[in-house]
PDB file of N, CA and C in Angstrom:
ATOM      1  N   UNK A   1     127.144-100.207-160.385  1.00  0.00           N
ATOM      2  CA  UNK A   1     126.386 -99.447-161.358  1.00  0.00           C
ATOM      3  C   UNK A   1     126.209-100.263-162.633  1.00  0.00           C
ATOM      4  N   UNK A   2     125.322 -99.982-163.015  1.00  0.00           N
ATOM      5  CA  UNK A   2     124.727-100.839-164.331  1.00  0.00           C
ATOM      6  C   UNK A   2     124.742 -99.813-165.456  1.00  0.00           C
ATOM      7  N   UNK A   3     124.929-100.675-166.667  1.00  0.00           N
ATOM      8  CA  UNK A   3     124.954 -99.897-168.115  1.00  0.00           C
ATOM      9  C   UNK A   3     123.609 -98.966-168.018  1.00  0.00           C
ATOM     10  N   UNK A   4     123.976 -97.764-168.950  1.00  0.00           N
ATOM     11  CA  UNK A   4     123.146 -96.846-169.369  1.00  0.00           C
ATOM     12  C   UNK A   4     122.326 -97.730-170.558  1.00  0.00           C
ATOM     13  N   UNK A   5     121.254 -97.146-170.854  1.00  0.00           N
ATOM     14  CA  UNK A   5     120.114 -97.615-171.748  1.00  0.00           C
ATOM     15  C   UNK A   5     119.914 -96.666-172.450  1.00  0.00           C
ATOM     16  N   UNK A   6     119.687 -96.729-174.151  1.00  0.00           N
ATOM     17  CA  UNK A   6     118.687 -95.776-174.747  1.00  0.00           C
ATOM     18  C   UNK A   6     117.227 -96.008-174.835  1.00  0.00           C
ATOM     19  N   UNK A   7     116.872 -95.031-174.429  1.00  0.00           N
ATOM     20  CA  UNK A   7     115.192 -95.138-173.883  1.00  0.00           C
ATOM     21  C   UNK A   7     114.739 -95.284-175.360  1.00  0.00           C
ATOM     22  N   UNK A   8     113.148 -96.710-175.313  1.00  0.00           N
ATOM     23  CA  UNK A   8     112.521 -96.814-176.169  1.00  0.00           C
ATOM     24  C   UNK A   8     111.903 -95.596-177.232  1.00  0.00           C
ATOM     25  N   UNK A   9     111.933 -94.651-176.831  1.00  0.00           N
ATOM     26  CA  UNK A   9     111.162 -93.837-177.596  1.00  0.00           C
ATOM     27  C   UNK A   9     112.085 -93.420-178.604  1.00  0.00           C
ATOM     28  N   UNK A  10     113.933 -92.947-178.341  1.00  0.00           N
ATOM     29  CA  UNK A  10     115.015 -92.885-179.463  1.00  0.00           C
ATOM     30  C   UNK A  10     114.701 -93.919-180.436  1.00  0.00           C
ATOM     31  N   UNK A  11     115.459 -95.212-179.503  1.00  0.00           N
ATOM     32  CA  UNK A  11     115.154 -96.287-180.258  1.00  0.00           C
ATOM     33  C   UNK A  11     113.798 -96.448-181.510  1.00  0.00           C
ATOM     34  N   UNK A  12     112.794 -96.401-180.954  1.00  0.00           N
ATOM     35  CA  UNK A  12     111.773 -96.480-182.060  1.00  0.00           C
ATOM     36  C   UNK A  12     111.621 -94.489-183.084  1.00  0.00           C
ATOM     37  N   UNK A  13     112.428 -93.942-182.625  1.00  0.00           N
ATOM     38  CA  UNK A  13     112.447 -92.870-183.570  1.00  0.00           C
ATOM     39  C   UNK A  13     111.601 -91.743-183.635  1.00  0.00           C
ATOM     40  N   UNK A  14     110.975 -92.255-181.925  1.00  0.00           N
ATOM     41  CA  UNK A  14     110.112 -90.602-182.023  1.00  0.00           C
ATOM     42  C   UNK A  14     111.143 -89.302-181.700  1.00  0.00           C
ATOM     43  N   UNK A  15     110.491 -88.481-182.064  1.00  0.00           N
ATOM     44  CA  UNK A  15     110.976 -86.950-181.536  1.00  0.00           C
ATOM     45  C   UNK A  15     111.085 -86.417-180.062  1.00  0.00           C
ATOM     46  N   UNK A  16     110.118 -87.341-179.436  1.00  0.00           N
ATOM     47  CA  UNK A  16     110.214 -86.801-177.607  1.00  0.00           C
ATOM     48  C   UNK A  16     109.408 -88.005-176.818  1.00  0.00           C
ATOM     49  N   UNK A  17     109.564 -88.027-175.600  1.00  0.00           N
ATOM     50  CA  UNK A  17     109.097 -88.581-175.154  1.00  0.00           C
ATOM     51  C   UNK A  17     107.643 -89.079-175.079  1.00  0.00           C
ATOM     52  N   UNK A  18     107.074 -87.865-175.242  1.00  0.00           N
ATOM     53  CA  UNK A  18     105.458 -87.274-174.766  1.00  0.00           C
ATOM     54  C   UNK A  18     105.149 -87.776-176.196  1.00  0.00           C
ATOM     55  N   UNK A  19     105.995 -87.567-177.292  1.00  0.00           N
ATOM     56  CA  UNK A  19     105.316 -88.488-178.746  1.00  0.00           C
ATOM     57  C   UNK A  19     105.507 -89.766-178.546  1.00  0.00           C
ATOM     58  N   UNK A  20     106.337 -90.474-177.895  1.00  0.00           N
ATOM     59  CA  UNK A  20     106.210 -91.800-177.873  1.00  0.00           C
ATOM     60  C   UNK A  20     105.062 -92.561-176.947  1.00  0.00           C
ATOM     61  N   UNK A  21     104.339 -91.733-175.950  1.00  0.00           N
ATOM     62  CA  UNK A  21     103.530 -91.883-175.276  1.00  0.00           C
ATOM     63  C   UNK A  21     102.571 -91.886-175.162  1.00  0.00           C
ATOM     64  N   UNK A  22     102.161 -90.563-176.292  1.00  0.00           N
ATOM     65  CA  UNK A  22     101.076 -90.666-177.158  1.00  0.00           C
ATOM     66  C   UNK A  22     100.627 -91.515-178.389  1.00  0.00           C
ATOM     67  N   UNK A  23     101.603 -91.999-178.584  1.00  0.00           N
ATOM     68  CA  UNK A  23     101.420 -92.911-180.069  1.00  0.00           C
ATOM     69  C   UNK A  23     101.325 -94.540-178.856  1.00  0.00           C
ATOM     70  N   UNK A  24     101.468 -94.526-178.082  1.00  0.00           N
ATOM     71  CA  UNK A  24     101.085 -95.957-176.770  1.00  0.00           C
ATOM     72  C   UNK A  24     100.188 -96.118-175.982  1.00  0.00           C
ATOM     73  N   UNK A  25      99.549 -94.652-176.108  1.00  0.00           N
ATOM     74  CA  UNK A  25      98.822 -94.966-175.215  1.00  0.00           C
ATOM     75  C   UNK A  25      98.785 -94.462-173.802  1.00  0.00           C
ATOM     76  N   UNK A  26     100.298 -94.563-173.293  1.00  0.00           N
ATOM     77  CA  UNK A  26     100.241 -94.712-171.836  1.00  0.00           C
ATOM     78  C   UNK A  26     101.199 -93.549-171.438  1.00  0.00           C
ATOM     79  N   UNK A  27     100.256 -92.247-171.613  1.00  0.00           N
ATOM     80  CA  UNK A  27      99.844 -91.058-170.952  1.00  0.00           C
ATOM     81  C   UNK A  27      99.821 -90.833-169.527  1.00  0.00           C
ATOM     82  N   UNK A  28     100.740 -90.327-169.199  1.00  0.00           N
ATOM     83  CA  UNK A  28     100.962 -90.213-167.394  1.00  0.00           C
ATOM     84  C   UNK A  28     100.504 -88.977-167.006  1.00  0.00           C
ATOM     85  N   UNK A  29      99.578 -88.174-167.736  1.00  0.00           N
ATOM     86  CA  UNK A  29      99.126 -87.186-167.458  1.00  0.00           C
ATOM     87  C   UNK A  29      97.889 -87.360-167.100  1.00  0.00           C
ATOM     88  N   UNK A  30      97.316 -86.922-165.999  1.00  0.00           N
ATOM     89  CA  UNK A  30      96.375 -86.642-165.243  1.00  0.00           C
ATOM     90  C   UNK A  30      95.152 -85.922-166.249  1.00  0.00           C
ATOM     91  N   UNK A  31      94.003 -86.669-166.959  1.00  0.00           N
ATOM     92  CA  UNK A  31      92.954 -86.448-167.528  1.00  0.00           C
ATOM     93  C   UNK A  31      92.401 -84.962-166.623  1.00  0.00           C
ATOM     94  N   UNK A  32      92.114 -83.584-167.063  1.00  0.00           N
ATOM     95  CA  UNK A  32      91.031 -82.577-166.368  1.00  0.00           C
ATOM     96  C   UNK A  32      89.678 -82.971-166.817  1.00  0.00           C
ATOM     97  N   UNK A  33      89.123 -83.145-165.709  1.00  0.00           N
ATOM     98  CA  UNK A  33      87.291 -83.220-166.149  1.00  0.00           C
ATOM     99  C   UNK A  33      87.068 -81.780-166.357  1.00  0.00           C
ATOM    100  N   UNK A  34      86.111 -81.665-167.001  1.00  0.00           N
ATOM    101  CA  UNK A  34      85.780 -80.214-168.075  1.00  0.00           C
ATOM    102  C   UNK A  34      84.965 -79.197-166.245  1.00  0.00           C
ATOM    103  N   UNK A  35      84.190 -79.779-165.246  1.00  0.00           N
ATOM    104  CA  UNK A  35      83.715 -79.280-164.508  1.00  0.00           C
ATOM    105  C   UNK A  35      84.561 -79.317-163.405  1.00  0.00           C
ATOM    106  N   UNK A  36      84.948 -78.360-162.619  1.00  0.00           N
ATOM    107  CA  UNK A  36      85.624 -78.020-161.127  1.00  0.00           C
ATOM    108  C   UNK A  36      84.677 -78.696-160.167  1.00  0.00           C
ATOM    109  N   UNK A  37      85.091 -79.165-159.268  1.00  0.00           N
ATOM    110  CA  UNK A  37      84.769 -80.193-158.426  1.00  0.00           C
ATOM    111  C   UNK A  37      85.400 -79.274-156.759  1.00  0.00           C
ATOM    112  N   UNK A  38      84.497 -79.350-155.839  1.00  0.00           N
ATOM    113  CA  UNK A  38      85.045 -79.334-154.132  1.00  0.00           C
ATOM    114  C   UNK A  38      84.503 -79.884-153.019  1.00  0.00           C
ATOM    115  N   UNK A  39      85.872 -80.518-152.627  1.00  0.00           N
ATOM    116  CA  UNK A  39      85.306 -81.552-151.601  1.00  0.00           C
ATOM    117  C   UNK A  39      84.659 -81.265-150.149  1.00  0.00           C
ATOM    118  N   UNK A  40      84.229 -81.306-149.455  1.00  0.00           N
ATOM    119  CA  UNK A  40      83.341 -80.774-148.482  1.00  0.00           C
ATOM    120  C   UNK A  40      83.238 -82.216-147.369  1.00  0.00           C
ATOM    121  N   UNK A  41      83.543 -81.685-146.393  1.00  0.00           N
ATOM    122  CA  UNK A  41      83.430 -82.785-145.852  1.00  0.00           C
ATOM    123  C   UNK A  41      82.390 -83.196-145.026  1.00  0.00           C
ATOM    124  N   UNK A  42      81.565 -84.020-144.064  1.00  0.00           N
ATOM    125  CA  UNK A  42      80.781 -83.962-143.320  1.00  0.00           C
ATOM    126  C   UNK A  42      80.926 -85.347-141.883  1.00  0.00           C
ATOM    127  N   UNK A  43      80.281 -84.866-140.856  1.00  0.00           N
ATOM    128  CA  UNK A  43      80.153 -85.788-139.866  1.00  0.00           C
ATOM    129  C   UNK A  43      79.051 -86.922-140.540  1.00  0.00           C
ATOM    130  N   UNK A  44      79.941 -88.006-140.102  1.00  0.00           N
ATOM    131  CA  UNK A  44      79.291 -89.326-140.461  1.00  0.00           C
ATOM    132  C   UNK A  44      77.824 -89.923-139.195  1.00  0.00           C
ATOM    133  N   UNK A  45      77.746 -89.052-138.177  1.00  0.00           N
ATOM    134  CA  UNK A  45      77.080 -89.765-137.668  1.00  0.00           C
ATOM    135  C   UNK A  45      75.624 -88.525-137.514  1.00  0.00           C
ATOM    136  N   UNK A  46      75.695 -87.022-138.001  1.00  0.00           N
ATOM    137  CA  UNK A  46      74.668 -86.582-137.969  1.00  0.00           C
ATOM    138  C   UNK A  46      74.301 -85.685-139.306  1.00  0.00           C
ATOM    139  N   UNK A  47      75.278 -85.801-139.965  1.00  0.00           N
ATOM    140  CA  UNK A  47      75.490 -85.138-141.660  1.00  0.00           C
ATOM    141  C   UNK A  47      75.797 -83.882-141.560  1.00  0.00           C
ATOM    142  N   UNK A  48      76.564 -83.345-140.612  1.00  0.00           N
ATOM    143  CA  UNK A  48      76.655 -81.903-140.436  1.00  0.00           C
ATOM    144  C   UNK A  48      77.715 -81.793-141.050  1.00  0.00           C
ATOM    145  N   UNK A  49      77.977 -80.906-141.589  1.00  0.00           N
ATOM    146  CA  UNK A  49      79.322 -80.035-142.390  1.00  0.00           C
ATOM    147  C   UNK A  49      80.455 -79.406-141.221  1.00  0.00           C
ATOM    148  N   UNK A  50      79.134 -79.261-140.180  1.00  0.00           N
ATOM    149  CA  UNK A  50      80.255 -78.338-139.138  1.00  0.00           C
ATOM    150  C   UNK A  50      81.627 -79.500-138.382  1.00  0.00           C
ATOM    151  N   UNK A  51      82.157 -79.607-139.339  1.00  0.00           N
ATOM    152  CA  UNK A  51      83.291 -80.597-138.585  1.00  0.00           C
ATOM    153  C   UNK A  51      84.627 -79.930-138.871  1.00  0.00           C
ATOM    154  N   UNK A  52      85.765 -80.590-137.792  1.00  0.00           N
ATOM    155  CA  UNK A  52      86.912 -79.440-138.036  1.00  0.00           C
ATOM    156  C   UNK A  52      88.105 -80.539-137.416  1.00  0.00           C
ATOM    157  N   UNK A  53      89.474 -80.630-138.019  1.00  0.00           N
ATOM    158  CA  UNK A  53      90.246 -81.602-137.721  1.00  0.00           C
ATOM    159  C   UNK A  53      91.269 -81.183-136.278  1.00  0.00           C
ATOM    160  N   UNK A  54      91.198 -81.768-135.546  1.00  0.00           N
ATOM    161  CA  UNK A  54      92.199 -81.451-134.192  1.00  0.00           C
ATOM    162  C   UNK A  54      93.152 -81.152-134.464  1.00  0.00           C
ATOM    163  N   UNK A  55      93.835 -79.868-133.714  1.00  0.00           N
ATOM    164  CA  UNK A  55      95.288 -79.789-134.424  1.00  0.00           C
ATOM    165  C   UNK A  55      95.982 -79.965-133.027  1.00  0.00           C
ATOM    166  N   UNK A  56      95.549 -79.716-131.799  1.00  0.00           N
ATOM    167  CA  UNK A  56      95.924 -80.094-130.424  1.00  0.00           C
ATOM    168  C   UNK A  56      94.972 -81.251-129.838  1.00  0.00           C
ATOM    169  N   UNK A  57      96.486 -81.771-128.256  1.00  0.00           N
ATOM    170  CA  UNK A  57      95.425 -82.467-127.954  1.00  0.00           C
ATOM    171  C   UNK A  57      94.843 -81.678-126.880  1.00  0.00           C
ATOM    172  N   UNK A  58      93.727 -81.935-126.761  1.00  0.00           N
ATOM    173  CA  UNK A  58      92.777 -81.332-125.595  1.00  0.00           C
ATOM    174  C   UNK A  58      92.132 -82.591-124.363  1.00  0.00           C
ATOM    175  N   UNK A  59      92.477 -82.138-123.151  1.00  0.00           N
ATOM    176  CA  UNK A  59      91.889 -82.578-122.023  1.00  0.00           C
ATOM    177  C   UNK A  59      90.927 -82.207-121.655  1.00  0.00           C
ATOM    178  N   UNK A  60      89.736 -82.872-121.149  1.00  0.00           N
ATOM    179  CA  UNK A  60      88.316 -82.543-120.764  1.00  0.00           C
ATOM    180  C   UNK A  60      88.642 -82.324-119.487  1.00  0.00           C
ATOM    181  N   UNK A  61      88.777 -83.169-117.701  1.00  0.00           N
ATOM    182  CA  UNK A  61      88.772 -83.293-117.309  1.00  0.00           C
ATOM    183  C   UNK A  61      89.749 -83.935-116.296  1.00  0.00           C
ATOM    184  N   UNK A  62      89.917 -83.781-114.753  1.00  0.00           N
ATOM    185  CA  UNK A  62      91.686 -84.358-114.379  1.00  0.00           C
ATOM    186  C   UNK A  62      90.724 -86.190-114.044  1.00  0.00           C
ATOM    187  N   UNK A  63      89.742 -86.369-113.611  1.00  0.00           N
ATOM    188  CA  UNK A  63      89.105 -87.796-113.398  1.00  0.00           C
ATOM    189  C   UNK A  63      89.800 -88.855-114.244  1.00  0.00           C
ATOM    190  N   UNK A  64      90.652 -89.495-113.214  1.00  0.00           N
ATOM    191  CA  UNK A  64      90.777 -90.641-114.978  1.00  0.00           C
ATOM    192  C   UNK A  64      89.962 -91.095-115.764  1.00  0.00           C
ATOM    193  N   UNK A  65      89.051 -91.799-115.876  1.00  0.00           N
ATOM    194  CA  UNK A  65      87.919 -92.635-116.267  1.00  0.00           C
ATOM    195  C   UNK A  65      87.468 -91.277-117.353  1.00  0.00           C
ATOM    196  N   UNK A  66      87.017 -90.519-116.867  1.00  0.00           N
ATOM    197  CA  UNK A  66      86.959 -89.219-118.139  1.00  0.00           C
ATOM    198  C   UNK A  66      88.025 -88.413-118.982  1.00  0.00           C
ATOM    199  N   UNK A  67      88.926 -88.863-118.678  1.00  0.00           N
ATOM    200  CA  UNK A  67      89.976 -88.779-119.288  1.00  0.00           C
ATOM    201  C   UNK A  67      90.280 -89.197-120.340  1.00  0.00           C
ATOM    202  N   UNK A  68      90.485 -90.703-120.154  1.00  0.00           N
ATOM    203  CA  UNK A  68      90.438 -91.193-122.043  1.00  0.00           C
ATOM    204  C   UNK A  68      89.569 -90.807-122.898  1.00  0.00           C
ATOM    205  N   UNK A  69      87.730 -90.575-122.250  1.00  0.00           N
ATOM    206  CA  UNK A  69      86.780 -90.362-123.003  1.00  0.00           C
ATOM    207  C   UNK A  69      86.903 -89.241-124.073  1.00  0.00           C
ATOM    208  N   UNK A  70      87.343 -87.978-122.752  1.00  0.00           N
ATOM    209  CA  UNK A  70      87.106 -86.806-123.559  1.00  0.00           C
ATOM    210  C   UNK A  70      88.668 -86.187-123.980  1.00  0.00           C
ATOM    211  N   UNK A  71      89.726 -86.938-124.179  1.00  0.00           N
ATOM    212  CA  UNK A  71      90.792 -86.647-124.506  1.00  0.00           C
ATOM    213  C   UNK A  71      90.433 -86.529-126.185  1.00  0.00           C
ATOM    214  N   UNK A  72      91.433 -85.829-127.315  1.00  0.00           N
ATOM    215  CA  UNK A  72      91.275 -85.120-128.329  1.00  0.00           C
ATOM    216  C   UNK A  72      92.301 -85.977-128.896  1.00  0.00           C
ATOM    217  N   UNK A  73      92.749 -86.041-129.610  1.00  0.00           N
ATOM    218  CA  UNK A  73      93.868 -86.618-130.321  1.00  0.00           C
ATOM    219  C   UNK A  73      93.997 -85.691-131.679  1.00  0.00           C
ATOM    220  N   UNK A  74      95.374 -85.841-131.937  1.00  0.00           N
ATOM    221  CA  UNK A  74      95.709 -84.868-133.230  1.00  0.00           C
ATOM    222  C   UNK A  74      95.486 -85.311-134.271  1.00  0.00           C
ATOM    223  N   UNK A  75      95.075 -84.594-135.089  1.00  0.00           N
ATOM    224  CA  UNK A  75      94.897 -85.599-136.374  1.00  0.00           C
ATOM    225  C   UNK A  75      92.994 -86.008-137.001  1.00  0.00           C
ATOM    226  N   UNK A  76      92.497 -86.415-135.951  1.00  0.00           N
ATOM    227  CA  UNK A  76      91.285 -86.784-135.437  1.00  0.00           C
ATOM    228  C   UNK A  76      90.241 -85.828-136.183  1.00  0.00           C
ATOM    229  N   UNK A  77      88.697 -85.955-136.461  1.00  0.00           N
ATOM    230  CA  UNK A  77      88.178 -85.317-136.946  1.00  0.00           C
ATOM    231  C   UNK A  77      87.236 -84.781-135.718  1.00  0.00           C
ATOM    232  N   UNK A  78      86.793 -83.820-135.553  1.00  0.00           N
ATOM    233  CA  UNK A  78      85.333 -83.606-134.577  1.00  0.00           C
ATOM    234  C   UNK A  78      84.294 -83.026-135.004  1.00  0.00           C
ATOM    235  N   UNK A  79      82.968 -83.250-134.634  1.00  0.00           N
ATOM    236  CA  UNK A  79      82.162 -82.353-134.765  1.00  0.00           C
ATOM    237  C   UNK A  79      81.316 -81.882-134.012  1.00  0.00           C
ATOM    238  N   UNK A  80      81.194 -80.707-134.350  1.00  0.00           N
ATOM    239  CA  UNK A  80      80.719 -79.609-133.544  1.00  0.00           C
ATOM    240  C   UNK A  80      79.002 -79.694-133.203  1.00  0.00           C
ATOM    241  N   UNK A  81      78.541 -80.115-133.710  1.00  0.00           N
ATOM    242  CA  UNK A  81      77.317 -80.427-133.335  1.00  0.00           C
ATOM    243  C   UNK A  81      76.957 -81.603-132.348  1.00  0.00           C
ATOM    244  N   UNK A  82      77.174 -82.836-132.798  1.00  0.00           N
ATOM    245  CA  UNK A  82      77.137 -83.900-131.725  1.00  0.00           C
ATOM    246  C   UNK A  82      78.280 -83.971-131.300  1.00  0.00           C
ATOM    247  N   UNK A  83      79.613 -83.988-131.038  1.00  0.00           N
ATOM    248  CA  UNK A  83      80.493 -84.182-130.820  1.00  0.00           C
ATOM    249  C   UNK A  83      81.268 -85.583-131.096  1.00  0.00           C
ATOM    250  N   UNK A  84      80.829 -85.966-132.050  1.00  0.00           N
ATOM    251  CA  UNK A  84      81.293 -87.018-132.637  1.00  0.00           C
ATOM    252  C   UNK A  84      83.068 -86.719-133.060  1.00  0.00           C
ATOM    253  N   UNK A  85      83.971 -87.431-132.937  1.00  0.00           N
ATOM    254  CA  UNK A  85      85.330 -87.786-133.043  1.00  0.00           C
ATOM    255  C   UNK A  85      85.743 -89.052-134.083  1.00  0.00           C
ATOM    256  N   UNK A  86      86.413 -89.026-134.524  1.00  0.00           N
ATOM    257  CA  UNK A  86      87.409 -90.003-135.481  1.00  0.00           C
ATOM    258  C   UNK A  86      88.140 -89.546-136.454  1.00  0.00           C
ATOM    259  N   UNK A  87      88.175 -90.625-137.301  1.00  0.00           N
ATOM    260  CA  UNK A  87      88.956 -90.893-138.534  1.00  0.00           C
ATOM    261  C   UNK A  87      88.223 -90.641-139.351  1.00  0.00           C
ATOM    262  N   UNK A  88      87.725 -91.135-139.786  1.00  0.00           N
ATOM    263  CA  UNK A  88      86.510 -91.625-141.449  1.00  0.00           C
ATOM    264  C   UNK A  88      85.631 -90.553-141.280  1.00  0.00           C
ATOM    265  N   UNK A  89      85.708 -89.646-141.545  1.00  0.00           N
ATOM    266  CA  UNK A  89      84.803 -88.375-141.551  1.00  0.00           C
ATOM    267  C   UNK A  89      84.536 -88.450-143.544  1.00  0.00           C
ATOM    268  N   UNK A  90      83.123 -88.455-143.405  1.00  0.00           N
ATOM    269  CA  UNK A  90      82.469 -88.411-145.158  1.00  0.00           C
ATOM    270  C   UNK A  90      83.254 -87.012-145.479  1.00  0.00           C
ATOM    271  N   UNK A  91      83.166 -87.460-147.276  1.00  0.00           N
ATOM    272  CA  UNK A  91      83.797 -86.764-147.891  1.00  0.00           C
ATOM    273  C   UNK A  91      83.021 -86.309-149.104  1.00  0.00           C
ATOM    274  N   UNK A  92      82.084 -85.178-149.576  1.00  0.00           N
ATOM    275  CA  UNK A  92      81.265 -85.090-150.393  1.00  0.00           C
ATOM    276  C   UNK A  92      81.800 -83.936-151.639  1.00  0.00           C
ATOM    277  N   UNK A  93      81.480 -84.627-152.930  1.00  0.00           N
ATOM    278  CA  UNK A  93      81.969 -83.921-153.694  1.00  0.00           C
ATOM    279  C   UNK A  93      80.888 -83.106-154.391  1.00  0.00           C
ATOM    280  N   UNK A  94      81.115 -81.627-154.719  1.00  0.00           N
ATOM    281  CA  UNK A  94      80.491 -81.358-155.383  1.00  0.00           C
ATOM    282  C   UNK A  94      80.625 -79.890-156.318  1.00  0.00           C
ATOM    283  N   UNK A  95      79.384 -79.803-156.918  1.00  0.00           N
ATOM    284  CA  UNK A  95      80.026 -78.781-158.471  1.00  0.00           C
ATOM    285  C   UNK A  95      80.113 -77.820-157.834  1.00  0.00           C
ATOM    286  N   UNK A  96      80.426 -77.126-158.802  1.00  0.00           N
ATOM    287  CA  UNK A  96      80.753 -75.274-158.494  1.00  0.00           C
ATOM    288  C   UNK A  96      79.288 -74.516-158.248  1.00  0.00           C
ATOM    289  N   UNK A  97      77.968 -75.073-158.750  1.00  0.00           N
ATOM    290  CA  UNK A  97      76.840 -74.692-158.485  1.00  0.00           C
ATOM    291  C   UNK A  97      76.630 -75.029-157.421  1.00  0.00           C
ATOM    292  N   UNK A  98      76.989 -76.211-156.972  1.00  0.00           N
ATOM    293  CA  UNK A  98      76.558 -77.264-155.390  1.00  0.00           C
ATOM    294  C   UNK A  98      76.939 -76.101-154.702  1.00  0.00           C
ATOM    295  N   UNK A  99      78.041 -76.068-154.502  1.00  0.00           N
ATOM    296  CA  UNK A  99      79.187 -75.486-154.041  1.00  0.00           C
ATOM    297  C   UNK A  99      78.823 -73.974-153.344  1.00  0.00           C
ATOM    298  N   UNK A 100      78.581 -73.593-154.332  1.00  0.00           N
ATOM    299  CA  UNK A 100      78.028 -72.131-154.305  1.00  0.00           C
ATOM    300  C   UNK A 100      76.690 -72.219-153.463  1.00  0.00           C
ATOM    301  N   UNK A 101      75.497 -72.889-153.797  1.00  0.00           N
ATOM    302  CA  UNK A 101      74.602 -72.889-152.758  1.00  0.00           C
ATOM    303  C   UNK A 101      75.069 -73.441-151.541  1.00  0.00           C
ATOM    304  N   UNK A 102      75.845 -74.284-151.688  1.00  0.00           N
ATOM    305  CA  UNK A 102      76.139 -74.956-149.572  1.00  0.00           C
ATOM    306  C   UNK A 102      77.012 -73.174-149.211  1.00  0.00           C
ATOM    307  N   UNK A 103      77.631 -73.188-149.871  1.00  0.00           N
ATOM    308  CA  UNK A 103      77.869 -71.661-149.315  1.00  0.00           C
ATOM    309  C   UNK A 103      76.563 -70.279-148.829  1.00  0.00           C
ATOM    310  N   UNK A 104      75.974 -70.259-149.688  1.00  0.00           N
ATOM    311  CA  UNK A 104      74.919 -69.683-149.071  1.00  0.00           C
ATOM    312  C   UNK A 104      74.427 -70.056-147.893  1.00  0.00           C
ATOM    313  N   UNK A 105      74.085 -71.349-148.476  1.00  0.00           N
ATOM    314  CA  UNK A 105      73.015 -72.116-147.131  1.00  0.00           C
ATOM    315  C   UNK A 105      74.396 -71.877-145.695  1.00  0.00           C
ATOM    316  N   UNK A 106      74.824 -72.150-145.615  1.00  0.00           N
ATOM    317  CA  UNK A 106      76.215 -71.455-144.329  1.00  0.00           C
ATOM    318  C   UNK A 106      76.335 -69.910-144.131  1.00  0.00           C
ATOM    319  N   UNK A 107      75.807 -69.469-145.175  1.00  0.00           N
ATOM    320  CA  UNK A 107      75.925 -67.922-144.935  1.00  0.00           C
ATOM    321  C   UNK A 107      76.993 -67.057-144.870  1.00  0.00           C
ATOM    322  N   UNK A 108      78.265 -68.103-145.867  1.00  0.00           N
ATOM    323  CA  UNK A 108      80.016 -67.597-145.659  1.00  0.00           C
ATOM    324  C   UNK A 108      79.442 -66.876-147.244  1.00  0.00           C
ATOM    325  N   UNK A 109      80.161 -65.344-147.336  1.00  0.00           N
ATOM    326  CA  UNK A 109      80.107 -64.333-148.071  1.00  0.00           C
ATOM    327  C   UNK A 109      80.795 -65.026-149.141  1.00  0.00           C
ATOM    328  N   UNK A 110      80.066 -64.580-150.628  1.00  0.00           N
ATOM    329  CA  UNK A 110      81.233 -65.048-151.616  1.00  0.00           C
ATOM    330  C   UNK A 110      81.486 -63.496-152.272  1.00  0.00           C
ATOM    331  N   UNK A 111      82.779 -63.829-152.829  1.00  0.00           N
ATOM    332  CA  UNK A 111      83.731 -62.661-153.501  1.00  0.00           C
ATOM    333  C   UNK A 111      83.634 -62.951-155.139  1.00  0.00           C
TER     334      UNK A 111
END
């Protein structure tokens, strides 16, 4: 075990931490942008929204050769329209106005 330290901010004579941090600069607090933001995701290969992440794996078929094809993996993204599968599924951000119309345009009820 190594000696205890008095933290710079005693030392230089502020009152708290968060004053010594502020008078430096180097603020570990997470800036809020003034507008709410939601992320939305979409299939990368036909721009559909309708995508949904595997939570099982799923078998298509007992054929081997179709087997690997249409096997599911956990984790994995799919979508429901083309049936596109992976990782890297787009990620679109947008305002609370965006937001609100892609909701309409889907036709999910808002409260």
């Amino acid at each position: 075990m190594g000696k205890l330290e008095t933290p710079d901010w005693i030392k230089e004579g502020f009152d708290s931490k968060a004053d010594y941090e502020k008078a430096h600069g180097s603020s570990k607090k997470k800036k809020v942008s003034e507008e709410k933001t939601f992320k939305v995701r979409k299939c990368p290969e036909c721009g559909s929204y309708n995508v949904n992440v595997v939570l099982s794996e799923q078998e298509g078929s007992d054929d081997e050769e179709d087997l690997e094809s249409s096997k599911k993996v956990v984790g994995e993204w799919e979508c429901k329209k083309c049936k596109w599968t992976g990782r890297d599924v787009e990620e679109d951000e947008l305002t609370e106005d965006e937001f609100m119309k892609y909701l309409d345009e889907k036709g999910e009820e808002v409260a």
